[in-house]
Protein backbone atom coordinates (compact mmCIF):
# COMPACT_ATOMS: atom_id res chain seq x y z
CA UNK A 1 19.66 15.64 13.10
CA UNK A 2 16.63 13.85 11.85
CA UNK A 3 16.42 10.05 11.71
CA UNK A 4 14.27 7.78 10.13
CA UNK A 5 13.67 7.38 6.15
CA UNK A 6 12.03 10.20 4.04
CA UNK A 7 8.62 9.49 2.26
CA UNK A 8 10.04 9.55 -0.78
CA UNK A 9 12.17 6.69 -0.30
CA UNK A 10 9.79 4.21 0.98
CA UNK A 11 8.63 1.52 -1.33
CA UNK A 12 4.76 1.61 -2.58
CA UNK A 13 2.48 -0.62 -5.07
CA UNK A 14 -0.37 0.11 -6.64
CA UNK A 15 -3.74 -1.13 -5.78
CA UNK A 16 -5.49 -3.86 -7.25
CA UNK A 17 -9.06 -2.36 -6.38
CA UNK A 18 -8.81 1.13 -7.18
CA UNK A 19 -5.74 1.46 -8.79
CA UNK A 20 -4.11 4.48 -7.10
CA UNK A 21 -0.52 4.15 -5.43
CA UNK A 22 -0.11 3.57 -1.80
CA UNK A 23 3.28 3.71 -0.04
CA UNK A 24 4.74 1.10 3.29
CA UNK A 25 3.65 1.59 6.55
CA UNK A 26 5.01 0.19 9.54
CA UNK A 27 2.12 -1.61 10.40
CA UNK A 28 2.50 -3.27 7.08
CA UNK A 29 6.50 -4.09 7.76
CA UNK A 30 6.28 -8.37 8.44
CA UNK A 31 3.31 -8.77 5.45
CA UNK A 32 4.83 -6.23 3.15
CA UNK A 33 4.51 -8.82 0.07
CA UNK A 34 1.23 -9.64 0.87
CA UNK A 35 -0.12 -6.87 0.64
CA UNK A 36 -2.75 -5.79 -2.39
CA UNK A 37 -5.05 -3.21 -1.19
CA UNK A 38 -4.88 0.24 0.02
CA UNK A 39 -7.47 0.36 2.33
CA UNK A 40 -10.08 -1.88 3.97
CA UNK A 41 -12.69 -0.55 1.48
CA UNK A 42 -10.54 -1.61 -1.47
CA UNK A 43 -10.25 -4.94 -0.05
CA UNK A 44 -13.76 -5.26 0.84
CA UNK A 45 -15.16 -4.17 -2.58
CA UNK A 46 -14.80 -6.22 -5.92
CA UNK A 47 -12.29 -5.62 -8.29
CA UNK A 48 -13.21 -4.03 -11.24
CA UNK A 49 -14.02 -5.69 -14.82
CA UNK A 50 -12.12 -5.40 -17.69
């Protein structure tokens, strides 16, 4: 019987660099509502202009 949660069901947020969708990771589980960017590139590069 598997265990765990599926994908699907995990919560995500959208980027504020790029934009895209990213979903939870467990590394991410104590700072979840801190977190903005999807990657270390996103967070290291300016947001765009508008």
């Amino acid at each position: 019987m598997p265990r765990g949660v599926k994908k699907t069901d995990l919560p995500s947020k959208t980027c504020a660099t790029c934009g895209k969708p990213f979903s939870w990771r467990r590394k991410w589980e104590k700072v979840w509502d801190e977190v903005k960017y999807c990657s270390d590139r996103c967070r290291g590069a300016k947001p765009p202009r508008r």
